[in-house]
Every structure is written in structure tokens, then in C-alpha cells.
PDB file of N, CA and C in Angstrom:
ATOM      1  N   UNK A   1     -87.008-211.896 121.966  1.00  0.00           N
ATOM      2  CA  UNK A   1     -86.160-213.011 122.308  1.00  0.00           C
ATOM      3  C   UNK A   1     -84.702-212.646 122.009  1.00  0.00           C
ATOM      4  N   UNK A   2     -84.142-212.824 123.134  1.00  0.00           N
ATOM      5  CA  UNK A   2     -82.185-212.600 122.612  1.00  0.00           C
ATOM      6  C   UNK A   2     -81.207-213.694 122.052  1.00  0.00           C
ATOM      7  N   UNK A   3     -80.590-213.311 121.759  1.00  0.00           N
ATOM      8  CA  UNK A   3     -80.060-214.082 120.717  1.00  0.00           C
ATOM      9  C   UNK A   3     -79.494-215.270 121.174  1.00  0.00           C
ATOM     10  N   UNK A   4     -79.217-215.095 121.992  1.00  0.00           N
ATOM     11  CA  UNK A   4     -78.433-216.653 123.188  1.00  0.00           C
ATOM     12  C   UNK A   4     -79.871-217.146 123.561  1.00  0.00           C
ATOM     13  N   UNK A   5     -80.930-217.252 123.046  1.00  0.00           N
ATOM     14  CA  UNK A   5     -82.086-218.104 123.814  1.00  0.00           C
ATOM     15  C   UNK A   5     -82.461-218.454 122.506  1.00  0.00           C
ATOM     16  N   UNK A   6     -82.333-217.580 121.124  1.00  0.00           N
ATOM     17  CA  UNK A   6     -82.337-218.193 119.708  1.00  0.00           C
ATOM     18  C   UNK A   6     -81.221-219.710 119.301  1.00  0.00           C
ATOM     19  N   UNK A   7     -80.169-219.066 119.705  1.00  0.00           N
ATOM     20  CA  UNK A   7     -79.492-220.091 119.287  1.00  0.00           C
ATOM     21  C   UNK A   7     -79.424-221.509 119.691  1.00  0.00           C
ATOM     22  N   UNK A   8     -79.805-220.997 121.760  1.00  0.00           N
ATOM     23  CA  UNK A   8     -80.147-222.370 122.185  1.00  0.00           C
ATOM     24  C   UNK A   8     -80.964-223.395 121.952  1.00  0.00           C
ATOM     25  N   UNK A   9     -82.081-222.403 121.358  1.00  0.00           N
ATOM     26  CA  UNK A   9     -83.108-223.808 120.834  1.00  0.00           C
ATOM     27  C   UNK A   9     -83.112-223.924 119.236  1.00  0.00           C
ATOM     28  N   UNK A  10     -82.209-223.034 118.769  1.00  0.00           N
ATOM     29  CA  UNK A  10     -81.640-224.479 117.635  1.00  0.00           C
ATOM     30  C   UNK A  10     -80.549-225.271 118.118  1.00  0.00           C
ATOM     31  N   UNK A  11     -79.891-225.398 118.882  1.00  0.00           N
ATOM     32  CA  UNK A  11     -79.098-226.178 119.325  1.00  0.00           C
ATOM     33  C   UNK A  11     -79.985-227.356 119.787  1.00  0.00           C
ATOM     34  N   UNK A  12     -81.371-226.954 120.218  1.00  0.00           N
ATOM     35  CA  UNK A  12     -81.869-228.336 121.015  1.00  0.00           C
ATOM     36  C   UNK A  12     -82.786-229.039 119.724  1.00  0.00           C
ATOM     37  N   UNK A  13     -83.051-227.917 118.887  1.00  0.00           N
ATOM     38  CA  UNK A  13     -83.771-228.381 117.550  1.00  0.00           C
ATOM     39  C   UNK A  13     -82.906-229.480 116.822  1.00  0.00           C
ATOM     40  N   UNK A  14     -81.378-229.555 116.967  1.00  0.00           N
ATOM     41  CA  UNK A  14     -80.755-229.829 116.081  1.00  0.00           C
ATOM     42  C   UNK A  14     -80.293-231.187 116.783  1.00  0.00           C
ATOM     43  N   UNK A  15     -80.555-230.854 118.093  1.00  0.00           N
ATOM     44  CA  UNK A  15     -80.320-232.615 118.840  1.00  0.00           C
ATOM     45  C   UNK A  15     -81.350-233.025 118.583  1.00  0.00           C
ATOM     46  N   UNK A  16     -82.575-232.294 118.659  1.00  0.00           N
ATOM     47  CA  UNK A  16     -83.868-233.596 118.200  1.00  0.00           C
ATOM     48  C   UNK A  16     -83.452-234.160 117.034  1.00  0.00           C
ATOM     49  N   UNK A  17     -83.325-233.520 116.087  1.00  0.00           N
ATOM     50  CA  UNK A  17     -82.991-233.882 114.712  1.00  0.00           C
ATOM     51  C   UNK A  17     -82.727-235.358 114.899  1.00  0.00           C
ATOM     52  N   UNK A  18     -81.636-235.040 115.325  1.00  0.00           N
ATOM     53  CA  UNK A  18     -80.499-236.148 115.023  1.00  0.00           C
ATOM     54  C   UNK A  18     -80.514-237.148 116.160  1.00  0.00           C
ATOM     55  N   UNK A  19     -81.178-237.040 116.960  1.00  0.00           N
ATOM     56  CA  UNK A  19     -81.938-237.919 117.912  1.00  0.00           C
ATOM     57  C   UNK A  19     -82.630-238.707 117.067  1.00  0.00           C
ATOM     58  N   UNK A  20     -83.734-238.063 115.916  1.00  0.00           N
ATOM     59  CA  UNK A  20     -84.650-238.977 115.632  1.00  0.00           C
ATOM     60  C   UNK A  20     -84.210-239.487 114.265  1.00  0.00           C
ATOM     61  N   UNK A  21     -83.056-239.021 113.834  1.00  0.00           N
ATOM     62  CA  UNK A  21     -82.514-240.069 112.639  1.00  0.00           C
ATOM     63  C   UNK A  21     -81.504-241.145 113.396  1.00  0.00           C
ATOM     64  N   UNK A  22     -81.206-240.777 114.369  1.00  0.00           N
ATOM     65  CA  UNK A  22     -80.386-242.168 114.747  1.00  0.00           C
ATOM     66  C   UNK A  22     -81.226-243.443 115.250  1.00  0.00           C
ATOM     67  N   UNK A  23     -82.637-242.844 115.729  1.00  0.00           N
ATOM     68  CA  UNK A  23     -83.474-244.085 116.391  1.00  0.00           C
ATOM     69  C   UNK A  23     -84.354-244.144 115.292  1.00  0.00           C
ATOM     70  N   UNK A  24     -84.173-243.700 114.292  1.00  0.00           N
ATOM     71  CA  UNK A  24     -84.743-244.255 112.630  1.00  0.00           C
ATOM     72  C   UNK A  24     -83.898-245.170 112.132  1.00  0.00           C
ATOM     73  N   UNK A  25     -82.440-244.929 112.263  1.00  0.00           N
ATOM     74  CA  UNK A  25     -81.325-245.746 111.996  1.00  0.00           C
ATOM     75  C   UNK A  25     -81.621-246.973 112.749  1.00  0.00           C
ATOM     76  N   UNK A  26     -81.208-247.089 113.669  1.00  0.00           N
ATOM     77  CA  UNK A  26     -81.272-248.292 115.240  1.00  0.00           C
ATOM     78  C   UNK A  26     -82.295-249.145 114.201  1.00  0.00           C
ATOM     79  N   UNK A  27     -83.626-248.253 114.555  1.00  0.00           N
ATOM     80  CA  UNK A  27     -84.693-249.622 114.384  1.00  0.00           C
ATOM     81  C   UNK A  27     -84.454-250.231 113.911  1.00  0.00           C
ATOM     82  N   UNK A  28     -84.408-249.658 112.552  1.00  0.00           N
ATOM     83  CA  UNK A  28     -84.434-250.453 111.317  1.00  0.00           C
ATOM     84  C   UNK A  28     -82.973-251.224 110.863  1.00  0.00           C
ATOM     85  N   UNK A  29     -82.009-250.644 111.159  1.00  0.00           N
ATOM     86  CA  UNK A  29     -80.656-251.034 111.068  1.00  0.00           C
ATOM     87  C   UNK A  29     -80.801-252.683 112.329  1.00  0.00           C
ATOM     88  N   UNK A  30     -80.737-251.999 113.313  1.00  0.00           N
ATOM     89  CA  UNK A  30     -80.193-252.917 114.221  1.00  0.00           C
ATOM     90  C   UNK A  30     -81.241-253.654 115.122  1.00  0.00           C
ATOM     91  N   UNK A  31     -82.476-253.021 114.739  1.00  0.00           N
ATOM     92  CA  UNK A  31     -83.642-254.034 115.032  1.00  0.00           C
ATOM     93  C   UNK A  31     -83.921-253.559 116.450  1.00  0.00           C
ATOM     94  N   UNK A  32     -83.805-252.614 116.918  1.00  0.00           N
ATOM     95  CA  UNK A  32     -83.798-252.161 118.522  1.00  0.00           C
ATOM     96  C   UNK A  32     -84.166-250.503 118.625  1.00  0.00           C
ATOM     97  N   UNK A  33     -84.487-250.129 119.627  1.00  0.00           N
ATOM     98  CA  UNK A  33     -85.355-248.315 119.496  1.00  0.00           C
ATOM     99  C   UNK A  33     -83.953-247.529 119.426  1.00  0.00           C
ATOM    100  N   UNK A  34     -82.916-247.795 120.948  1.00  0.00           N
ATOM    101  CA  UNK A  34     -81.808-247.293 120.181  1.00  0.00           C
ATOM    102  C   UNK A  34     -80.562-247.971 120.939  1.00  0.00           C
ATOM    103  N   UNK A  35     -79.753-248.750 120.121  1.00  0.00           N
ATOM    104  CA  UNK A  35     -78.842-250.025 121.262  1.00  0.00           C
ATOM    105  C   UNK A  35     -77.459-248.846 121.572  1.00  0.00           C
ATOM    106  N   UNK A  36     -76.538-249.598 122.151  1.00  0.00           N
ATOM    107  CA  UNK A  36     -75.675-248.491 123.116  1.00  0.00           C
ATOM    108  C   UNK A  36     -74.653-247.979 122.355  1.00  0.00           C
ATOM    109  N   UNK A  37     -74.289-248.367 120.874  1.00  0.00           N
ATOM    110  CA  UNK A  37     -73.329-248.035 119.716  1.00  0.00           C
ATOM    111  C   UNK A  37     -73.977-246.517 119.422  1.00  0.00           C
ATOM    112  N   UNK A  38     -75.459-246.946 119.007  1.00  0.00           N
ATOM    113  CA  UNK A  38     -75.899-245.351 118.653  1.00  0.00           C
ATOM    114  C   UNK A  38     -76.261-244.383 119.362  1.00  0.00           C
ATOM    115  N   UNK A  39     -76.347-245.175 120.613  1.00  0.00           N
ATOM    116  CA  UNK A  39     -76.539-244.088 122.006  1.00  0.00           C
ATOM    117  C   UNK A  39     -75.064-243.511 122.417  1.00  0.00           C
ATOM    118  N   UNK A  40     -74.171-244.025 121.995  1.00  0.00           N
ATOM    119  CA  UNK A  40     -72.679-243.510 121.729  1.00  0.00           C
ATOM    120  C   UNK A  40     -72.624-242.097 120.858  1.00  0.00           C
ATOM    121  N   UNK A  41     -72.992-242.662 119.514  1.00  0.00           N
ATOM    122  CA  UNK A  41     -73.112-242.079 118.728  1.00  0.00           C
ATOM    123  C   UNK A  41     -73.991-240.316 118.780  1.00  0.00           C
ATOM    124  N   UNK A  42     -75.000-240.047 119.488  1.00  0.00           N
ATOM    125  CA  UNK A  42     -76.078-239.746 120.102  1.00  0.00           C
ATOM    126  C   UNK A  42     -75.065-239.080 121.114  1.00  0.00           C
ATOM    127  N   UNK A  43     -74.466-239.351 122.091  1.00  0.00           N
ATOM    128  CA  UNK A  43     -74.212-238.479 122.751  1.00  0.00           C
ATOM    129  C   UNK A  43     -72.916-237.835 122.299  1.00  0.00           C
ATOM    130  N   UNK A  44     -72.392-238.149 121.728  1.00  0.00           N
ATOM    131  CA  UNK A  44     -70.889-237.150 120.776  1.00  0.00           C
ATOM    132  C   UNK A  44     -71.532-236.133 120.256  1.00  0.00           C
ATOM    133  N   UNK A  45     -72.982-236.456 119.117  1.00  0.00           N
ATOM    134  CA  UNK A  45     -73.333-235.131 118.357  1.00  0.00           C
ATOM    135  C   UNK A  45     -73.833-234.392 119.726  1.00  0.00           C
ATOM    136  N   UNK A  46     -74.261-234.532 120.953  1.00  0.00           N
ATOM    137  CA  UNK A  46     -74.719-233.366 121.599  1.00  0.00           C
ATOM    138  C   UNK A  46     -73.537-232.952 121.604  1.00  0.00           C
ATOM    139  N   UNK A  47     -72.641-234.062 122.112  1.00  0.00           N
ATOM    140  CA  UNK A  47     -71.413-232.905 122.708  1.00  0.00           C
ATOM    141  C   UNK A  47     -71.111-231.730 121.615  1.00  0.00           C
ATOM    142  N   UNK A  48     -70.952-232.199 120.398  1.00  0.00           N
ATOM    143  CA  UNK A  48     -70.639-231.530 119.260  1.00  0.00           C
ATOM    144  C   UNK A  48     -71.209-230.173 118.735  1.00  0.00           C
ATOM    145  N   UNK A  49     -72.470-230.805 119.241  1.00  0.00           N
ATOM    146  CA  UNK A  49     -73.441-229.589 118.884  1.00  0.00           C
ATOM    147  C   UNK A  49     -73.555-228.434 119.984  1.00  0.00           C
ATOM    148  N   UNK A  50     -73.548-228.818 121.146  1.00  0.00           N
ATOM    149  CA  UNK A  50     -73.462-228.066 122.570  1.00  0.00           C
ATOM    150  C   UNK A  50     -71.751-226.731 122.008  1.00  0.00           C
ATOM    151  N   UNK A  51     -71.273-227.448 121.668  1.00  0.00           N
ATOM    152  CA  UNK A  51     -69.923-226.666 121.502  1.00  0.00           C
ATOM    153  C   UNK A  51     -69.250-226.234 120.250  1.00  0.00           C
ATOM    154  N   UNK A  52     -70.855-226.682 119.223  1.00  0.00           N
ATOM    155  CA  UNK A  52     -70.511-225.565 118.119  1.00  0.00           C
ATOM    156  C   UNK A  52     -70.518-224.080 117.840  1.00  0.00           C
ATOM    157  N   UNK A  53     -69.506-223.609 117.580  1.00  0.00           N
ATOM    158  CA  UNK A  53     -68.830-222.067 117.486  1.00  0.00           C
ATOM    159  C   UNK A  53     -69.893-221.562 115.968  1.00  0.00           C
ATOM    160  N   UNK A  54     -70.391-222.415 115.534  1.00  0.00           N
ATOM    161  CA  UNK A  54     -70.909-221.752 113.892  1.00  0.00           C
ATOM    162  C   UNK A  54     -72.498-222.021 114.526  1.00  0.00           C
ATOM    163  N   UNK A  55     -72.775-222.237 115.802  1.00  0.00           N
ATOM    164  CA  UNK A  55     -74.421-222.323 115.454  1.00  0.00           C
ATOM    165  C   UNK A  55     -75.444-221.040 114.826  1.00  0.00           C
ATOM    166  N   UNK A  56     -74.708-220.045 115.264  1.00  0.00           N
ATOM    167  CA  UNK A  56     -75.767-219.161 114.958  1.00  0.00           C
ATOM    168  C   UNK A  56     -75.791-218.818 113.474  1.00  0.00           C
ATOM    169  N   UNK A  57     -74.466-218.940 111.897  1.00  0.00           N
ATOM    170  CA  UNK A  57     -74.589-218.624 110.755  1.00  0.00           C
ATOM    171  C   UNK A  57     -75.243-220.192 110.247  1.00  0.00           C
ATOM    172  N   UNK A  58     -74.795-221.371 110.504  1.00  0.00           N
ATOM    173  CA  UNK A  58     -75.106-221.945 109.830  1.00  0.00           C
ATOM    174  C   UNK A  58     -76.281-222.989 110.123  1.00  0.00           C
ATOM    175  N   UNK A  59     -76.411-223.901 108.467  1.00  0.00           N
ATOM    176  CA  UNK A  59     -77.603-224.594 108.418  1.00  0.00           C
ATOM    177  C   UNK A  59     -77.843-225.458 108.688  1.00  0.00           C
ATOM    178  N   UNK A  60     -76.692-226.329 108.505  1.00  0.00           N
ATOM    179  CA  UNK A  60     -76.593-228.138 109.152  1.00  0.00           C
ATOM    180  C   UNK A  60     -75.145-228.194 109.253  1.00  0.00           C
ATOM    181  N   UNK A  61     -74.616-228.972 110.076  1.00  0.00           N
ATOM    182  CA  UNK A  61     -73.122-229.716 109.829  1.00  0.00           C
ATOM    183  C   UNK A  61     -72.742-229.754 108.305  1.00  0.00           C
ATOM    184  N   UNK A  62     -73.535-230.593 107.496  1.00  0.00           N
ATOM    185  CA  UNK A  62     -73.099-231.068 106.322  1.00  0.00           C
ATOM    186  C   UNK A  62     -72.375-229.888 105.771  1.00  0.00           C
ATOM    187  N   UNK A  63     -73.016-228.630 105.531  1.00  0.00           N
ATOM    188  CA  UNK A  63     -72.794-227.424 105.293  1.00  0.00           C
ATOM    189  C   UNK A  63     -71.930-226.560 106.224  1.00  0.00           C
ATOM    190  N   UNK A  64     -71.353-226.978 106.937  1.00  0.00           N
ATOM    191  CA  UNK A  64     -70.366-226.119 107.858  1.00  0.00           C
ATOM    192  C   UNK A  64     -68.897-226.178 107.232  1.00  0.00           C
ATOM    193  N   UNK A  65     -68.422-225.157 107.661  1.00  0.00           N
ATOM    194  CA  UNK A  65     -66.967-224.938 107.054  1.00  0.00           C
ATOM    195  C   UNK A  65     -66.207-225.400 107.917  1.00  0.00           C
ATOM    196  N   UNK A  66     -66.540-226.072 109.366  1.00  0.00           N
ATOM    197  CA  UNK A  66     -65.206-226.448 109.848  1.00  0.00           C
ATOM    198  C   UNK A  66     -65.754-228.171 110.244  1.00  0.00           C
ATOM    199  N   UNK A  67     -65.204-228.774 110.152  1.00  0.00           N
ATOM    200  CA  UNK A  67     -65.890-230.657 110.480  1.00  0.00           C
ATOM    201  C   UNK A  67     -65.025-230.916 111.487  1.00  0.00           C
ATOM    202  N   UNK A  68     -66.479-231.204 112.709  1.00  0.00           N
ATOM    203  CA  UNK A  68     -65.372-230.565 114.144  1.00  0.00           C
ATOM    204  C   UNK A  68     -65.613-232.558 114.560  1.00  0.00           C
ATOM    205  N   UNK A  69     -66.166-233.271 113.805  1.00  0.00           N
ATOM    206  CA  UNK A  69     -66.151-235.000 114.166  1.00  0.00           C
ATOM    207  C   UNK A  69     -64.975-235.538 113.884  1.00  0.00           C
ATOM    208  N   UNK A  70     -64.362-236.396 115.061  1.00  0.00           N
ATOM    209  CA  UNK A  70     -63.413-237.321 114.818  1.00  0.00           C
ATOM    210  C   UNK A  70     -63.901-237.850 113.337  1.00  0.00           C
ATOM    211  N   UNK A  71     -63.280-238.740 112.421  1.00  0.00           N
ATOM    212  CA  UNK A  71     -63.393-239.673 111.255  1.00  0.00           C
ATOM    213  C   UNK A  71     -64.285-240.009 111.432  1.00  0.00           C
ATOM    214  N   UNK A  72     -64.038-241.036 112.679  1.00  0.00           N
ATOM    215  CA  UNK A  72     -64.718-242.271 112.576  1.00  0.00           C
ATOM    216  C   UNK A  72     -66.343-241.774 112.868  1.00  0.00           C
ATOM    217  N   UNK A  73     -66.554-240.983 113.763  1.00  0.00           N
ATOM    218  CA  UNK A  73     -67.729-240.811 113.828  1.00  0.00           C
ATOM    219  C   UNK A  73     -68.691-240.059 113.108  1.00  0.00           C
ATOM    220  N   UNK A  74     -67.539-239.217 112.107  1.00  0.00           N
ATOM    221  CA  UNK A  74     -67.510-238.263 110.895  1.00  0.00           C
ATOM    222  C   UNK A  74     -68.484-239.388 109.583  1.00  0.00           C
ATOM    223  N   UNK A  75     -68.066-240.721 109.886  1.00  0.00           N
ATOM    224  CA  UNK A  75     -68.479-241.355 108.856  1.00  0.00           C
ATOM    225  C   UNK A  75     -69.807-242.179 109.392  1.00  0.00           C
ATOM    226  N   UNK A  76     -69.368-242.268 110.975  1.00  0.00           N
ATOM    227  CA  UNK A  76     -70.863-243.096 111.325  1.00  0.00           C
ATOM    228  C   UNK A  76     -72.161-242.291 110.917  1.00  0.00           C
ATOM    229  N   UNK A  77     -72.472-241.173 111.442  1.00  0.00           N
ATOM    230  CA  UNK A  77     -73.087-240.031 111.427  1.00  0.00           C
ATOM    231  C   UNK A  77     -73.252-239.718 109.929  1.00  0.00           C
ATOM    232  N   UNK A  78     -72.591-239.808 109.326  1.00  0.00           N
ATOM    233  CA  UNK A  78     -73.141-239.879 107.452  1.00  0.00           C
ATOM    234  C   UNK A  78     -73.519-241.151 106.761  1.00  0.00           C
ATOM    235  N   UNK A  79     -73.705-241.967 107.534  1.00  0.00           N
ATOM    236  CA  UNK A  79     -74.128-243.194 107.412  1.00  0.00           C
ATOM    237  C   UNK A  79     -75.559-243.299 107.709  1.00  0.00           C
ATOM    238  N   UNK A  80     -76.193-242.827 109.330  1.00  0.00           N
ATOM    239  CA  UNK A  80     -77.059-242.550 109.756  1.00  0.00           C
ATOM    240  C   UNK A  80     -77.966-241.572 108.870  1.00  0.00           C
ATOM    241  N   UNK A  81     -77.233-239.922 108.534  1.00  0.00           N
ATOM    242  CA  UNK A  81     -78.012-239.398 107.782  1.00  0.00           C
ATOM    243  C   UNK A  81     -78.338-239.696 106.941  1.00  0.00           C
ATOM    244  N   UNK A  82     -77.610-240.680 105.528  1.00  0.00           N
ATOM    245  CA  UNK A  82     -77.686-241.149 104.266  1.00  0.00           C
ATOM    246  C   UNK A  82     -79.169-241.821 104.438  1.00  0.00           C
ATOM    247  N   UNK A  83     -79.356-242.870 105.232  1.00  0.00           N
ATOM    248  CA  UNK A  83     -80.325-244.019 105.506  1.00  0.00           C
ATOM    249  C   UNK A  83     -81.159-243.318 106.099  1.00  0.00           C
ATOM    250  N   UNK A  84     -81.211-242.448 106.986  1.00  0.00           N
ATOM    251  CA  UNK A  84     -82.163-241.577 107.671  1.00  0.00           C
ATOM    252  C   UNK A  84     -83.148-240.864 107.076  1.00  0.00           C
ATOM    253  N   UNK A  85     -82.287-239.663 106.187  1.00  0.00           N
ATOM    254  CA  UNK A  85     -82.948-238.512 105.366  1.00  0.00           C
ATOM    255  C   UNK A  85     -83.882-239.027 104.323  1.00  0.00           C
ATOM    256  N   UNK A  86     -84.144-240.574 103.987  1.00  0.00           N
ATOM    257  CA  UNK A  86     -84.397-240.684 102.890  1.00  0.00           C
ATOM    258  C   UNK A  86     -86.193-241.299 103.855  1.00  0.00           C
ATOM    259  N   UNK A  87     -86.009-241.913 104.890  1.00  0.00           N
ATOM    260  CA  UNK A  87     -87.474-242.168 105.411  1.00  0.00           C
ATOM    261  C   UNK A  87     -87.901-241.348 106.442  1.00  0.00           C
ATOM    262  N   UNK A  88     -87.152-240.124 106.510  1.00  0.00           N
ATOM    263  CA  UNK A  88     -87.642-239.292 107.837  1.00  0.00           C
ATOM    264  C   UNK A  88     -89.088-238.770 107.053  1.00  0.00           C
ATOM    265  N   UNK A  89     -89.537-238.535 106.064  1.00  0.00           N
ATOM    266  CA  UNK A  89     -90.386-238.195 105.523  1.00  0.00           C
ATOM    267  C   UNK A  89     -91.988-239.302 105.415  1.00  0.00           C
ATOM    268  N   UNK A  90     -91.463-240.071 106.017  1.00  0.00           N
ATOM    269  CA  UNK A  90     -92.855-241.046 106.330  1.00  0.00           C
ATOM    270  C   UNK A  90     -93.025-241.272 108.439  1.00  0.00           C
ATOM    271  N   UNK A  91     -91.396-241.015 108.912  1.00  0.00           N
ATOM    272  CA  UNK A  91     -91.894-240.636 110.695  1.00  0.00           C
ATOM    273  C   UNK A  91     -92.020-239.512 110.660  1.00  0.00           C
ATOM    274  N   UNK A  92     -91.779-238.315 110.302  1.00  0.00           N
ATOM    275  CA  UNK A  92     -92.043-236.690 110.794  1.00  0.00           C
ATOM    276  C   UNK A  92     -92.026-235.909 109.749  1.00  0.00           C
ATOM    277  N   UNK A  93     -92.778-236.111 108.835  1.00  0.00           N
ATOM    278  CA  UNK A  93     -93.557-235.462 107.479  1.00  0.00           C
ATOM    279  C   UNK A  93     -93.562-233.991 107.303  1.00  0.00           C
ATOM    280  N   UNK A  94     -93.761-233.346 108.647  1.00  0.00           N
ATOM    281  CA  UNK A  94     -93.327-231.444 109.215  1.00  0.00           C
ATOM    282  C   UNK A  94     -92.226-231.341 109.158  1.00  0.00           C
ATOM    283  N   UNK A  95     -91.256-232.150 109.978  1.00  0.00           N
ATOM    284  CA  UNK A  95     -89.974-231.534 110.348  1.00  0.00           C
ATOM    285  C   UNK A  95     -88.917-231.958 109.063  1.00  0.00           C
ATOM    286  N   UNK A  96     -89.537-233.100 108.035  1.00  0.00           N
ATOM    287  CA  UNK A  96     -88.760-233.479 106.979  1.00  0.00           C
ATOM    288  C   UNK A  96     -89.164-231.850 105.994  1.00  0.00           C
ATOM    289  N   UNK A  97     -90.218-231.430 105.887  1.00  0.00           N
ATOM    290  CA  UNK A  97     -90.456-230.468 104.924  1.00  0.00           C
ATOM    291  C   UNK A  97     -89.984-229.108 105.206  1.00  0.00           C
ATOM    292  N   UNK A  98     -89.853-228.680 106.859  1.00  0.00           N
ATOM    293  CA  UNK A  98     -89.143-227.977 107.617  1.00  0.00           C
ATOM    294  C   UNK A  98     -87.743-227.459 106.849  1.00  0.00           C
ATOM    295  N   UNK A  99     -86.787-229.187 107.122  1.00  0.00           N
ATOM    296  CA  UNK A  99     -85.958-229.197 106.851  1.00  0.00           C
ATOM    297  C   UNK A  99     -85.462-228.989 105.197  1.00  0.00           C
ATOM    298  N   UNK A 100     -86.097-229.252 104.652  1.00  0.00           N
ATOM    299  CA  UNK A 100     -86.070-229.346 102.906  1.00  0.00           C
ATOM    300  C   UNK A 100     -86.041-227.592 103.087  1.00  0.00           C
ATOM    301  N   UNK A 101     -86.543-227.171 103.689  1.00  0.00           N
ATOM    302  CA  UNK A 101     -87.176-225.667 103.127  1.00  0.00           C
ATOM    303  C   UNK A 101     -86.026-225.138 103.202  1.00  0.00           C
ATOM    304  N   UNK A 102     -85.243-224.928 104.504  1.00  0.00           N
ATOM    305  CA  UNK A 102     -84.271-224.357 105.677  1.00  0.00           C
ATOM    306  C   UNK A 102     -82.809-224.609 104.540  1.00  0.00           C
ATOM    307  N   UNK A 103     -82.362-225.842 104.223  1.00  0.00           N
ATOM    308  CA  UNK A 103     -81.429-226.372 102.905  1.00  0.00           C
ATOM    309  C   UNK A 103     -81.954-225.722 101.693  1.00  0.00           C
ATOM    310  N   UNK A 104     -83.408-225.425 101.219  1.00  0.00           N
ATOM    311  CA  UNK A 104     -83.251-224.718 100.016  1.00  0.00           C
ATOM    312  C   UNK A 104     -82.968-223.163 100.365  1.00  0.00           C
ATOM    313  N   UNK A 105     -83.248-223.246 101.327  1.00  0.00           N
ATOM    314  CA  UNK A 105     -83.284-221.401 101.851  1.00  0.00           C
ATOM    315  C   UNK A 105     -81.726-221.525 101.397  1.00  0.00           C
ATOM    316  N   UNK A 106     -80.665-221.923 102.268  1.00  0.00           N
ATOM    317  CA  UNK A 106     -79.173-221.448 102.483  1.00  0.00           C
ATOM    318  C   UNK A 106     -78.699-221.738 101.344  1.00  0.00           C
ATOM    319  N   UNK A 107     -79.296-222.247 100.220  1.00  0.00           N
ATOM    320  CA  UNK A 107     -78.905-223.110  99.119  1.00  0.00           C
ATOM    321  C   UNK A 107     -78.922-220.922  97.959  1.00  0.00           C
ATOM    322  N   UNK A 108     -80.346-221.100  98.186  1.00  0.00           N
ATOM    323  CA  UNK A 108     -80.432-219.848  97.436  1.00  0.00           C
ATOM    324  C   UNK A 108     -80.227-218.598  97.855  1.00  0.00           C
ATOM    325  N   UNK A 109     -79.803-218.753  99.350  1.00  0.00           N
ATOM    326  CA  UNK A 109     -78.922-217.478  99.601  1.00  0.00           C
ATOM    327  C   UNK A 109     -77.169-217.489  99.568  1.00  0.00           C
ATOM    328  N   UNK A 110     -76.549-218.509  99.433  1.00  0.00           N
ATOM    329  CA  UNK A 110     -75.585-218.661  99.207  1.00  0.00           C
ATOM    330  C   UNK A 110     -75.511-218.192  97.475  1.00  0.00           C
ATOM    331  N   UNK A 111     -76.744-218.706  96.655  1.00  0.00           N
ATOM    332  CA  UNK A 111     -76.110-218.691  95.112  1.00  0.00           C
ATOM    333  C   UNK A 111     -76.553-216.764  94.891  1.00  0.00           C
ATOM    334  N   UNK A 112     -77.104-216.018  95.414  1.00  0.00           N
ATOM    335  CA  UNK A 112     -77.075-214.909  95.185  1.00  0.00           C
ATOM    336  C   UNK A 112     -76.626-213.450  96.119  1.00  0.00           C
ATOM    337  N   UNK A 113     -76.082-214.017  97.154  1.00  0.00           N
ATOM    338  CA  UNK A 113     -75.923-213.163  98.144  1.00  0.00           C
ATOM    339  C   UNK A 113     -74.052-213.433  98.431  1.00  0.00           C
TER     340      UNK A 113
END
């Protein structure tokens, strides 16, 4: 596999992601699967993500060295994850443990490498 077909499907890995913490958000937030604020919201991170320059070193946004979100959506989007990350582990139990792993990975290659 070459490396531009690696990166693309973490790029599409990383819209699911965040696809399915925003319609974790919605529900439960706003009582709806996903209303047109977070479908707003939802389509900025593709854009964001489609035209991130760091996909291939890094692990998540949170962890990126450059914060390529306007403010405002800089803060919606950490709002979403805050409330998100904490029940993604009762909708997608794989991709929450996935993710735990992938953050301890960069966690302990950052502290020795």
C-alpha cells in the first residue's frame, strides 16, 4: 500500500471519528440524530481534515502543533469531544479502545524518542 492511500484512509478514519462524536453530541445534547448547527460543525472538520498538512506524523488534532480551526469552532469541537470521549465507550467500545491505544502509543513515543 502507498503512502497517499495510507494517509487517505486515516483521513476518512478520522472523519468517522468525529462524525460519530458529533451525532453522540446532537442526540443527547440537542435531542435529534444530527440538527444543522452540528452538521455545520461536521462539515468544517472534513474540510479541515481533507486539508491537513500534518496527517501523515500526527495523532489527533488535540495533539497537533499547528490549530488550523477558526476559535469559534476551535471551541465548539472541544465541547463535542469533552462530552463525546467520555460515552463513546458504551456506542463503539473497539474504536474507543482503538483510540486509547493510538494516544498512549504517541504519548510514549514522544516521552522516549
Amino acid at each position: 500500500m502507498n503512502d497517499m492511500t495510507k494517509i487517505q484512509k486515516k483521513r476518512e478514519r478520522e472523519k468517522d471519528l468525529v462524525f460519530l462524536m458529533i451525532k453522540i453530541f446532537c442526540n443527547l445534547k440537542h435531542k435529534n440524530n444530527i440538527c444543522a448547527k452540528c452538521m455545520e460543525l461536521y462539515d468544517y472538520s472534513k474540510n479541515r481534515i481533507d486539508k491537513c498538512r500534518f496527517m501523515e506524523t500526527k495523532t489527533f488534532c488535540s495533539a497537533c502543533p499547528s490549530h488550523c480551526y477558526k476559535n469559534d469552532m476551535r471551541e465548539r469541537i472541544r465541547e463535542v469531544m469533552i462530552f463525546s470521549s467520555k460515552r463513546m465507550i458504551f456506542y463503539h467500545p473497539i474504536l474507543t479502545l482503538k483510540h486509547i491505544f493510538i494516544i498512549l502509543k504517541a504519548k510514549l513515543r514522544q516521552k522516549f524518542f
